[in-house]
Protein backbone atom coordinates (compact mmCIF):
# COMPACT_ATOMS: atom_id res chain seq x y z
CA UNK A 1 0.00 0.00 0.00
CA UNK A 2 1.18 3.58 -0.76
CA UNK A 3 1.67 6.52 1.54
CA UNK A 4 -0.58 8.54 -1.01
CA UNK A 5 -3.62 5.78 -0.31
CA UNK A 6 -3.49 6.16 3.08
CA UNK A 7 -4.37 9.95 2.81
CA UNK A 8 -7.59 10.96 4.05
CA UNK A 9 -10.52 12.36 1.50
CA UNK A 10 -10.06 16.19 1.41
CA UNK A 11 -13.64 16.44 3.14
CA UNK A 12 -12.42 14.54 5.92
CA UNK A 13 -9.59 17.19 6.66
CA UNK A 14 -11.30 20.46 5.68
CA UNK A 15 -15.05 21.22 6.92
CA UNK A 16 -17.33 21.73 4.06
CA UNK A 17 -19.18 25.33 3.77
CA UNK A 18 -21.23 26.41 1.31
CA UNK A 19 -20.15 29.07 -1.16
CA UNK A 20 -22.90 31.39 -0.12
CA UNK A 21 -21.78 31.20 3.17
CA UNK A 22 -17.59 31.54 2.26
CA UNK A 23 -18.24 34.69 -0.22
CA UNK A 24 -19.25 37.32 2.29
CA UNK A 25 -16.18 36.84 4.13
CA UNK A 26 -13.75 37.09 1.29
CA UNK A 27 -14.99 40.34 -0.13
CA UNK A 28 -12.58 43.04 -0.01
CA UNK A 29 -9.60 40.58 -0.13
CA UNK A 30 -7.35 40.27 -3.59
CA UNK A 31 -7.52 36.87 -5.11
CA UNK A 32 -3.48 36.47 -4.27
CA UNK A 33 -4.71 37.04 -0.36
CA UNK A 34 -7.40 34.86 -0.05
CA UNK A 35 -5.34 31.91 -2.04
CA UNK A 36 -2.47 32.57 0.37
CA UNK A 37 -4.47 32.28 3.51
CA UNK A 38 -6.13 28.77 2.07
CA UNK A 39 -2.82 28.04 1.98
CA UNK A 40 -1.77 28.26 5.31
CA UNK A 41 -5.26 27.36 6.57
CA UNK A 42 -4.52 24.14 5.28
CA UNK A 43 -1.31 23.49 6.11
CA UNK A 44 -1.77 24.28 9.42
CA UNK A 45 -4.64 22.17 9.74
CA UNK A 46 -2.71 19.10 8.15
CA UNK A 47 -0.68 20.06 10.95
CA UNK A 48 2.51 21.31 8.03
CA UNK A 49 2.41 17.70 6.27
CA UNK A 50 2.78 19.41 2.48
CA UNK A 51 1.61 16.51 0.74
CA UNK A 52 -1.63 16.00 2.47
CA UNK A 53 -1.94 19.44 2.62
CA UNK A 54 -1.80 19.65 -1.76
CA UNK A 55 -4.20 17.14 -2.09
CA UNK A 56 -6.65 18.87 0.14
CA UNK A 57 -5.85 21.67 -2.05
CA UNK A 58 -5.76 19.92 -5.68
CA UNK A 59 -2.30 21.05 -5.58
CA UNK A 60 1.14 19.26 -6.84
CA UNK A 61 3.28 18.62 -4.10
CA UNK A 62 5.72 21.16 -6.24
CA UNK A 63 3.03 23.62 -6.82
CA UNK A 64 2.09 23.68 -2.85
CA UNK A 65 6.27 23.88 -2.32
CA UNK A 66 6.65 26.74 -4.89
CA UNK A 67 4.21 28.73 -2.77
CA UNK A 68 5.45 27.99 0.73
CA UNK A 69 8.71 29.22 -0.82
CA UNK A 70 7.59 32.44 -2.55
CA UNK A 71 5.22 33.41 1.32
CA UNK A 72 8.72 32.25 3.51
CA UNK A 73 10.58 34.99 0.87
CA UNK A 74 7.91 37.62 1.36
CA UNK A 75 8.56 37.26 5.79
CA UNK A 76 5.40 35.01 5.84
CA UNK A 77 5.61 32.31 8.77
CA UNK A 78 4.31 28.97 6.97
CA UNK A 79 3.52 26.11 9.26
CA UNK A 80 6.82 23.66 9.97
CA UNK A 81 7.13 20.87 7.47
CA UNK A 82 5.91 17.19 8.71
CA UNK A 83 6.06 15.10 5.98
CA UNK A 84 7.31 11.24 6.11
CA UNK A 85 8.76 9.34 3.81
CA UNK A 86 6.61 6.74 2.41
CA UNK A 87 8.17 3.11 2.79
């Protein structure tokens, strides 16, 4: 069995809202904002594990790295990095 199957469904991690109820809150915030704070929302509640954290997202594990890298060079604190290796 792989590490990846072992994941939990992306509903299991993340509560599920509906977009009427998400909108009001993001109004007022640039699209780069509210992405970044999804971001970190998730990786701190995948408690900094970066590959359960992009599949939550629909992200490539590079793609979720590439970020993390760009908010750590912009002074952002991004939740410590727990990922295992998969044996």
């Amino acid at each position: 069995m792989s590490y990846a199957s072992t994941l939990p469904a992306p509903e299991a991690v993340l509560p599920s809202l509906a977009p009427h109820e998400i909108v009001p809150l993001l109004i007022g915030a640039t699209v780069d904002e509210v992405e970044r704070e999804l971001v970190l929302q998730t990786l701190a509640r995948c408690d900094g594990n970066r590959t359960r954290a992009a599949r939550v997202l629909g992200l490539s594990v590079r793609t979720l790295r590439n970020k993390i890298r760009e908010y750590s060079a912009e002074g952002i604190d991004v939740p410590a990095h727990s990922d295992h290796a998969a044996g």
